[in-house]
N, C-alpha and C. Protein backbone atom coordinates (compact mmCIF):
# COMPACT_ATOMS: atom_id res chain seq x y z
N UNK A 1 0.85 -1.18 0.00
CA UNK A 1 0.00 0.00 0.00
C UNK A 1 0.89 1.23 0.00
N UNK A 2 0.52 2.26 -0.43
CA UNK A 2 1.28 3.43 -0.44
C UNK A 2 1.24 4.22 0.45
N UNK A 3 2.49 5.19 0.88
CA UNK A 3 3.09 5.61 2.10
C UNK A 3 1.97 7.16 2.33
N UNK A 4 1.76 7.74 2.93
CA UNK A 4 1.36 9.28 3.26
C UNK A 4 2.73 9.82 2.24
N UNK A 5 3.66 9.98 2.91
CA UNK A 5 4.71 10.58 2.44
C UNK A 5 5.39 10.44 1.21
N UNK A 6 4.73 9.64 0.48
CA UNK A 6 4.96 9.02 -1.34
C UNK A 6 4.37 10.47 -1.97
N UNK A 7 5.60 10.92 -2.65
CA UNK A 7 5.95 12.37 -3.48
C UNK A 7 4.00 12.10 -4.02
N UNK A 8 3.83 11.02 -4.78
CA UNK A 8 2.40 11.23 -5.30
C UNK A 8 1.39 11.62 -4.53
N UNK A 9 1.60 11.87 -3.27
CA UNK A 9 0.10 12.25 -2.42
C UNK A 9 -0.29 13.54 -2.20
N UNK A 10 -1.08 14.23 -2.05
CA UNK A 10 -1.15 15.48 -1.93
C UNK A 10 -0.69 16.20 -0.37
N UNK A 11 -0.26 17.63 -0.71
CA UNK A 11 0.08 17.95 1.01
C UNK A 11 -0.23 17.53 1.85
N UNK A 12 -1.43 17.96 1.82
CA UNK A 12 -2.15 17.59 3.10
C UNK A 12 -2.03 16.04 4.17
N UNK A 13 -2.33 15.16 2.92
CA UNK A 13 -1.79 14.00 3.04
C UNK A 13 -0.28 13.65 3.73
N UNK A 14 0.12 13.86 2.87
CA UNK A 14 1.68 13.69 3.30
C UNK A 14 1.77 14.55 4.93
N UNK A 15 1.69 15.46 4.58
CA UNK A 15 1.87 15.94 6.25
C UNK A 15 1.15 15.34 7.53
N UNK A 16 -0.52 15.00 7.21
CA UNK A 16 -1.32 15.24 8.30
C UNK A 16 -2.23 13.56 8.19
N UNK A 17 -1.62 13.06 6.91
CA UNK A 17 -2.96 11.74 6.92
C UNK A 17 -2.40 10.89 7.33
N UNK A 18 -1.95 10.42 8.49
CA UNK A 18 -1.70 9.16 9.36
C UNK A 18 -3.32 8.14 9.85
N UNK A 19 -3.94 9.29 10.25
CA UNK A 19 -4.78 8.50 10.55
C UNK A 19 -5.78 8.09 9.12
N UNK A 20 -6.19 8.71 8.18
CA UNK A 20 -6.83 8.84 7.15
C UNK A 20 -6.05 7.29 6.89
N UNK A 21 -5.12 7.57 5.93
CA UNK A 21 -4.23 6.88 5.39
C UNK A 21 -4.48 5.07 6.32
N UNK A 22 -4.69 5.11 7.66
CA UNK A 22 -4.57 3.95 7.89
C UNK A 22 -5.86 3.44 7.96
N UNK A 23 -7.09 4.27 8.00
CA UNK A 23 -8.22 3.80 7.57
C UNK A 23 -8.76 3.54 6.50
N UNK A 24 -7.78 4.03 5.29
CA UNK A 24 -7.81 3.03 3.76
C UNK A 24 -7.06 1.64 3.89
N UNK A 25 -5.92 1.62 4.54
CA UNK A 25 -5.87 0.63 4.80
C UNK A 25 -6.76 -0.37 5.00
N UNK A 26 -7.11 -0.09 5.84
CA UNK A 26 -8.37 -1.13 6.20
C UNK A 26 -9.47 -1.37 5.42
N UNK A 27 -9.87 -0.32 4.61
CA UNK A 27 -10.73 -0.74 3.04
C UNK A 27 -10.10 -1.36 2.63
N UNK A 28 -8.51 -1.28 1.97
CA UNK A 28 -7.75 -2.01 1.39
C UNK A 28 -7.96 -3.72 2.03
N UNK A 29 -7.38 -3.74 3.23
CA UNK A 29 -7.41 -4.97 3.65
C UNK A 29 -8.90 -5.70 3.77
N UNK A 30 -9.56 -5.26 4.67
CA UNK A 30 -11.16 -5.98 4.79
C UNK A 30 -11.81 -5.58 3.62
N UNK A 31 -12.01 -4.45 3.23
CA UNK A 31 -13.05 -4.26 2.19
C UNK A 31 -12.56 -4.51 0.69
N UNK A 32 -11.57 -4.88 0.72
CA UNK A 32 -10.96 -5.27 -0.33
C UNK A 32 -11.16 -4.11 -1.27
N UNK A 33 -10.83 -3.07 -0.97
CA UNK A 33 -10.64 -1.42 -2.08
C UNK A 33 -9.18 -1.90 -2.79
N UNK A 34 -9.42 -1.26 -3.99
CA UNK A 34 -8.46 -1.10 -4.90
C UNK A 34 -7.96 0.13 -4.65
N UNK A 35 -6.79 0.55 -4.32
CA UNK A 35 -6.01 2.03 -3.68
C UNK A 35 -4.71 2.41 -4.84
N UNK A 36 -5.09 3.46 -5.14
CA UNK A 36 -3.87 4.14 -6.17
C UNK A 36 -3.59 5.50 -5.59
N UNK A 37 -2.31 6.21 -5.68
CA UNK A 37 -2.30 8.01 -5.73
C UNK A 37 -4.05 8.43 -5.95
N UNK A 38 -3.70 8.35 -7.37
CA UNK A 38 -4.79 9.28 -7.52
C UNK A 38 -6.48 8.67 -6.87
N UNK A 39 -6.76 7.74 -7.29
CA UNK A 39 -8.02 7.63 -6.21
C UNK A 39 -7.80 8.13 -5.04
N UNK A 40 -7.05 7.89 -3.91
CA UNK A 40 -7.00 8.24 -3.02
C UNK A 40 -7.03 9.93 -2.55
N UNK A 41 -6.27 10.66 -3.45
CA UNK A 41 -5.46 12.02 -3.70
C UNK A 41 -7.39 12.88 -4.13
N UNK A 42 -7.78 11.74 -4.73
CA UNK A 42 -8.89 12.72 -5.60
C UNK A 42 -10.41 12.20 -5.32
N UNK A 43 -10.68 10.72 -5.30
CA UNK A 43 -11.86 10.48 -5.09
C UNK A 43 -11.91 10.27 -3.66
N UNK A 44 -11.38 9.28 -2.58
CA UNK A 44 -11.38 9.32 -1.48
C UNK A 44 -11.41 10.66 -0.76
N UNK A 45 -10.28 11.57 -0.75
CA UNK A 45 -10.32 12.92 0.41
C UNK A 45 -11.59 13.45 -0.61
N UNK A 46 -11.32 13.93 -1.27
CA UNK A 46 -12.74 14.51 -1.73
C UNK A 46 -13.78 14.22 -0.72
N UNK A 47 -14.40 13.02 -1.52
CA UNK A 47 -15.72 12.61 -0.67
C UNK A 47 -15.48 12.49 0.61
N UNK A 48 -14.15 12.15 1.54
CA UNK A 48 -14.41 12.53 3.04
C UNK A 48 -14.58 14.05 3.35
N UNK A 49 -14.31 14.67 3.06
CA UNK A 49 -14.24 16.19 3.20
C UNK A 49 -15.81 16.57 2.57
N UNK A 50 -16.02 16.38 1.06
CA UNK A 50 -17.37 16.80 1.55
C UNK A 50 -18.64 16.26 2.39
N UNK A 51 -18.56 14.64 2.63
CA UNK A 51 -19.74 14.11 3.28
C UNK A 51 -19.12 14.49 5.05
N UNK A 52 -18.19 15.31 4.99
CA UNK A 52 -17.85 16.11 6.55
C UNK A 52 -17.74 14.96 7.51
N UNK A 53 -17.22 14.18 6.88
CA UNK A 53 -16.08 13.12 7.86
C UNK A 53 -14.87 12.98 7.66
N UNK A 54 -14.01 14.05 7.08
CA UNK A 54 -13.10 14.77 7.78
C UNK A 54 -12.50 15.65 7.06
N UNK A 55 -11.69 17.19 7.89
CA UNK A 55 -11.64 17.97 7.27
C UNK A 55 -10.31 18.17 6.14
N UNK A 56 -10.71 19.29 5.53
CA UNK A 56 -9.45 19.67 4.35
C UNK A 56 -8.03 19.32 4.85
N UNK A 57 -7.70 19.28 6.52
CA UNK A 57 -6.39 18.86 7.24
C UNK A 57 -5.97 17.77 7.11
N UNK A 58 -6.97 16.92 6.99
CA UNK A 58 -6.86 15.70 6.97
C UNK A 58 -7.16 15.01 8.82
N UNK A 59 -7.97 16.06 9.74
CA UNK A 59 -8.59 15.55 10.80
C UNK A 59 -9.70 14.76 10.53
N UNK A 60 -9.72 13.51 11.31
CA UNK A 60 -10.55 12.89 11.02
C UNK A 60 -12.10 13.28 12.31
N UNK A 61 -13.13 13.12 11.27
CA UNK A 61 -14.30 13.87 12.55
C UNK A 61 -15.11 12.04 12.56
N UNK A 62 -15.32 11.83 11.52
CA UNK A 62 -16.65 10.28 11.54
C UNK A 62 -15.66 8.98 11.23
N UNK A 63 -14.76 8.52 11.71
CA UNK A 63 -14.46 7.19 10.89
C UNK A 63 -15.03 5.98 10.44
N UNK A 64 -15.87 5.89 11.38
CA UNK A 64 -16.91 4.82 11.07
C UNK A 64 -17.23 5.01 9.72
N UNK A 65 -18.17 6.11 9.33
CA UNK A 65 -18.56 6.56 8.31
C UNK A 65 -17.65 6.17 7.06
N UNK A 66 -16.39 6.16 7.38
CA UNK A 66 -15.49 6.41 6.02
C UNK A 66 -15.19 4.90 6.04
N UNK A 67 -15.06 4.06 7.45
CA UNK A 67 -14.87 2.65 6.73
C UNK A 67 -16.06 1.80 6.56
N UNK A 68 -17.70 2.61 6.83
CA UNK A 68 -18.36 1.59 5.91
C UNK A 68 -18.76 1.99 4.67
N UNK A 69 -18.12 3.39 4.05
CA UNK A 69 -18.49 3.82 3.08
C UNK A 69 -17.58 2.68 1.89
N UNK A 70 -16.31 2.38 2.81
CA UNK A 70 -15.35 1.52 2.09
C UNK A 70 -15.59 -0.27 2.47
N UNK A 71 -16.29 -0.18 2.70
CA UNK A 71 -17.50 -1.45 2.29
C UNK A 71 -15.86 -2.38 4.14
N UNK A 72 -16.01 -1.56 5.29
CA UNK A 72 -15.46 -2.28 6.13
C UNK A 72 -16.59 -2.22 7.22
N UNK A 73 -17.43 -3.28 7.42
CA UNK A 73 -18.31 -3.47 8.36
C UNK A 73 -18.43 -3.00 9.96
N UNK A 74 -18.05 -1.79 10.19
CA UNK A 74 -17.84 -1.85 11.38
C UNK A 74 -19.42 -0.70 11.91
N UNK A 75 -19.56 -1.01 13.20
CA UNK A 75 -20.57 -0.21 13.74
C UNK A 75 -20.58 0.80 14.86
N UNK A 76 -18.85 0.69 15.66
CA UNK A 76 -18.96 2.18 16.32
C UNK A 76 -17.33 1.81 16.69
N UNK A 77 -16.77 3.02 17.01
CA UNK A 77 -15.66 3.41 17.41
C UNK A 77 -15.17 3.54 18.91
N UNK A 78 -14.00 3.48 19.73
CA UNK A 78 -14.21 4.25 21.07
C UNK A 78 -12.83 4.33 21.08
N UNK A 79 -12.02 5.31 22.03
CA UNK A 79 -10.49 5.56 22.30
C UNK A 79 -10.45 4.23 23.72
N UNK A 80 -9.57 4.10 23.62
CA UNK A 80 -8.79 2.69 24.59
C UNK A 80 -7.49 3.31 25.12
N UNK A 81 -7.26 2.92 26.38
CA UNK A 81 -6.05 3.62 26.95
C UNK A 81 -4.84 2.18 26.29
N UNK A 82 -3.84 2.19 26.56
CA UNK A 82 -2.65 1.71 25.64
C UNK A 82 -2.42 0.20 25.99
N UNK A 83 -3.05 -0.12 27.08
CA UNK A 83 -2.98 -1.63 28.33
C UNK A 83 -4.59 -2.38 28.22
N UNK A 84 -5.09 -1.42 26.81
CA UNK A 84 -6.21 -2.40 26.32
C UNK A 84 -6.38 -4.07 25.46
N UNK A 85 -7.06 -4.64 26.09
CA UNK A 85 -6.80 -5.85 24.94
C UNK A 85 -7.86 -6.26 23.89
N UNK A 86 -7.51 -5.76 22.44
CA UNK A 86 -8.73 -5.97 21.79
C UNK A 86 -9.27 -7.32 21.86
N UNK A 87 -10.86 -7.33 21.26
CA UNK A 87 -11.73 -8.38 21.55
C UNK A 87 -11.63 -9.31 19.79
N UNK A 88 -11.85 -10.41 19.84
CA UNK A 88 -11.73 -10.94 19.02
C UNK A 88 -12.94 -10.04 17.13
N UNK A 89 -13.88 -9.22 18.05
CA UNK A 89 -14.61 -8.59 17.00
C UNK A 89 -14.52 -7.18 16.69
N UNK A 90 -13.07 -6.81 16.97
CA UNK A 90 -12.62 -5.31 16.84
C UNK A 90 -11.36 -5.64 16.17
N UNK A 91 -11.67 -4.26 15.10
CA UNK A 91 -9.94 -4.24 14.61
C UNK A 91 -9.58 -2.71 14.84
N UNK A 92 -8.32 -2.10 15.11
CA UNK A 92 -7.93 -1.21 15.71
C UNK A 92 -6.48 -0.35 14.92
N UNK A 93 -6.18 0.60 15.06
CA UNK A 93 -5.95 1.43 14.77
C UNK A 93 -4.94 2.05 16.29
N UNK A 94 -3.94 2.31 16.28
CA UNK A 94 -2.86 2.79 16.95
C UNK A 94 -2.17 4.08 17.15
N UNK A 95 -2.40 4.54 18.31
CA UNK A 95 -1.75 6.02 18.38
C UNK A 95 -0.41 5.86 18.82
N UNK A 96 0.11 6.38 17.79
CA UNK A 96 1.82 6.38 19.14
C UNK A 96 2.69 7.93 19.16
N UNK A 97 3.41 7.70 20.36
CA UNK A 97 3.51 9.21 20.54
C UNK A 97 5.13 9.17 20.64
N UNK A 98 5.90 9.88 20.49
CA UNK A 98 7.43 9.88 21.31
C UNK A 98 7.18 11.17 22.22
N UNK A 99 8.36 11.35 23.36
CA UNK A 99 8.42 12.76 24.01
C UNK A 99 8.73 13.90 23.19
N UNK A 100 7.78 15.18 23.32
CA UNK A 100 8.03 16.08 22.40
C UNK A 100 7.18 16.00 20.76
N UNK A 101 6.94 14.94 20.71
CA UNK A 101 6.59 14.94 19.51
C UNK A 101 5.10 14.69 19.17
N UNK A 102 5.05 15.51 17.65
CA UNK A 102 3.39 14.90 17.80
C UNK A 102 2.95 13.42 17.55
N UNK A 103 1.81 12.84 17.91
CA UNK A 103 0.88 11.58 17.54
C UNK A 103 1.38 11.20 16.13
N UNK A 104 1.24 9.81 15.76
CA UNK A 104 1.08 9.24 14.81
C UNK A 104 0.17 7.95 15.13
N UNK A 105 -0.74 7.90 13.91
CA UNK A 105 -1.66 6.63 14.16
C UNK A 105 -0.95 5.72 12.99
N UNK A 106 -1.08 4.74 13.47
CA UNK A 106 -0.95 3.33 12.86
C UNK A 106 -1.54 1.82 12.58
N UNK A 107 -1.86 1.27 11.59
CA UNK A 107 -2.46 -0.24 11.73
C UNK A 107 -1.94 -0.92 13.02
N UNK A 108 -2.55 -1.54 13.72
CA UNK A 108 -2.05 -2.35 14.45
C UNK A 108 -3.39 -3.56 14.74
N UNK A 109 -2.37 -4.64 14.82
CA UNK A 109 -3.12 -6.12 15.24
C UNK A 109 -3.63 -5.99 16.87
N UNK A 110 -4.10 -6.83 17.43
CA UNK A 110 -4.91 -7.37 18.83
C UNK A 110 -3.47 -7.50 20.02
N UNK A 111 -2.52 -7.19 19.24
CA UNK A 111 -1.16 -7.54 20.47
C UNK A 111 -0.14 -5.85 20.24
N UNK A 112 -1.03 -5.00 19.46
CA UNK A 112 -0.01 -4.05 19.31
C UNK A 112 1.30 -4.03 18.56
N UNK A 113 1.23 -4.99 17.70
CA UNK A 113 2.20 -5.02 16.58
C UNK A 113 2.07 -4.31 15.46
N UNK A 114 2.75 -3.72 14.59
CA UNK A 114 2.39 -2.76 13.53
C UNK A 114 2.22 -3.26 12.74
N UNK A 115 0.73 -3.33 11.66
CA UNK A 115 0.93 -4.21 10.45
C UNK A 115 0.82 -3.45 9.18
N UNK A 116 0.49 -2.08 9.36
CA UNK A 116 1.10 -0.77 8.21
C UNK A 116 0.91 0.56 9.00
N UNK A 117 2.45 1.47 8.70
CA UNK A 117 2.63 2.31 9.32
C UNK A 117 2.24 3.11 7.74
N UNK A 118 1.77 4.42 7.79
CA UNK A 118 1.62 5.07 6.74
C UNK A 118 3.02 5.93 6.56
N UNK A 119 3.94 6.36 7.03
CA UNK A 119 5.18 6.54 7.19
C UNK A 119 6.51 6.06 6.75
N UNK A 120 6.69 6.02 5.34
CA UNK A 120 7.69 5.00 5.56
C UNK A 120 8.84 6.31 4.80
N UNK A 121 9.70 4.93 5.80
CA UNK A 121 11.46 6.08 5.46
C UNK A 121 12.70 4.66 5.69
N UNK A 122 13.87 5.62 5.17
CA UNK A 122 14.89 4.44 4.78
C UNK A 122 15.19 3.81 6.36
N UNK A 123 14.28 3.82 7.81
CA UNK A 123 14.64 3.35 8.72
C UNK A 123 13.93 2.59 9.09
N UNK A 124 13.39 2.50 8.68
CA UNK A 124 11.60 1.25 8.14
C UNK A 124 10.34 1.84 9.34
N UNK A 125 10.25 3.14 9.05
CA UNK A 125 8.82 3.47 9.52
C UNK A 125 8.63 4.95 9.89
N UNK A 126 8.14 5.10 10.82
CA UNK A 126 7.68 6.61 11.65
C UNK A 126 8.83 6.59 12.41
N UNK A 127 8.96 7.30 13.20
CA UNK A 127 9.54 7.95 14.18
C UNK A 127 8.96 7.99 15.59
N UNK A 128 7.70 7.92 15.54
CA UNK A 128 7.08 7.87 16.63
C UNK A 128 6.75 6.55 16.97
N UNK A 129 6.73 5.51 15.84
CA UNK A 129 6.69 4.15 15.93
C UNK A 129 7.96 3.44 16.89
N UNK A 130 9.15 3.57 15.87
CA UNK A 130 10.78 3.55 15.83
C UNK A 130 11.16 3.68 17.74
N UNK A 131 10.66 4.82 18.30
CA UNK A 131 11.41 5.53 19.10
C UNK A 131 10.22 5.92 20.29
N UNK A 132 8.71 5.72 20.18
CA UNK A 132 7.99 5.93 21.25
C UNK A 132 7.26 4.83 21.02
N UNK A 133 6.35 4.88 22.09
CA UNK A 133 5.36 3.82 22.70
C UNK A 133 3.71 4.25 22.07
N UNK A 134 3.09 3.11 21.99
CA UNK A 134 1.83 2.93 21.98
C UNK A 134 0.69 3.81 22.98
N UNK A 135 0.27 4.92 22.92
CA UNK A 135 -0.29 5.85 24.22
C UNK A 135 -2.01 5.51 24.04
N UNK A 136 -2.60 4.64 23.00
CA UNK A 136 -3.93 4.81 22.94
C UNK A 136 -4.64 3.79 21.76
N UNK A 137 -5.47 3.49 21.63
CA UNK A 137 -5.86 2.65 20.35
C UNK A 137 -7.30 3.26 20.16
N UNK A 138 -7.71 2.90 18.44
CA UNK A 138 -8.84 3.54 18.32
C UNK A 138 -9.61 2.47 18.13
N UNK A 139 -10.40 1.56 18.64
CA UNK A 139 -11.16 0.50 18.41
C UNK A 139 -12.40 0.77 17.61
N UNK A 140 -12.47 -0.28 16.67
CA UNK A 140 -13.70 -0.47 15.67
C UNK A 140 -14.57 -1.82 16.00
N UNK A 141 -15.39 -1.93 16.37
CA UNK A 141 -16.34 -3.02 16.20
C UNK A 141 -16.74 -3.20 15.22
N UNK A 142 -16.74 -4.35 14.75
CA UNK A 142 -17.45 -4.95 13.70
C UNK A 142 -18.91 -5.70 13.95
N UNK A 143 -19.78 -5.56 12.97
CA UNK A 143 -20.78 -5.86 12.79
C UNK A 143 -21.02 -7.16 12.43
């Protein structure tokens, strides 16, 4: 799958879509979406930005919304402190933080392992991955 930071993505992206970026993922993976630059760059943010689940920054306001628009079954969201253990009918989404630095969200499995960082660099990932800890998870239930 392609990085946030891949020259083809648009600013915004590249700077600010960690979390965006890893909730195509998950179309990609469960909903089985077909993901390119430009879909993503043009039909995806588009339509999140105008159906106002999330803004021109690339903040995300509805995720639910955006992964069952991407055909990923889920039915509600909640924040989890970092010593959570997902349930066999949630898939989740990863905040990680270093000192000083801002958040990055990431794919992550039921044990907190990374299974796509949207970040990639010649040191194999984020920085906040690399060098800080796990501070939060965003849990999805599935339907």
């Amino acid at each position: 799958m392609i990085a946030q930071n891949s020259s083809h993505m648009r600013g915004q992206i590249q700077q600010y879509g960690c979390y965006m970026m890893s909730l195509v993922w998950w179309g990609w993976y469960r909903g089985h979406l077909e993901v390119d630059p430009v879909f993503i760059n043009e039909d995806l943010y588009y339509k999140f930005v105008r159906s106002q689940w999330m803004r021109e920054t690339c903040f995300i306001k509805n995720p639910v919304a955006i992964l069952q628009f991407m055909q990923v079954p889920v039915k509600a969201v909640r924040k989890a402190d970092a010593d959570y253990v997902p349930a066999d009918n949630e898939i989740c989404i990863g905040q990680f933080k270093t000192d000083g630095e801002i958040s990055h969200f990431v794919v992550v499995d039921s044990e907190g392992h990374v299974m796509y960082d949207p970040w990639q660099s010649k040191e194999g990932g984020s920085r906040a991955v690399r060098n800080g800890q796990l501070i939060s998870w965003r849990v999805f239930t599935l339907k």
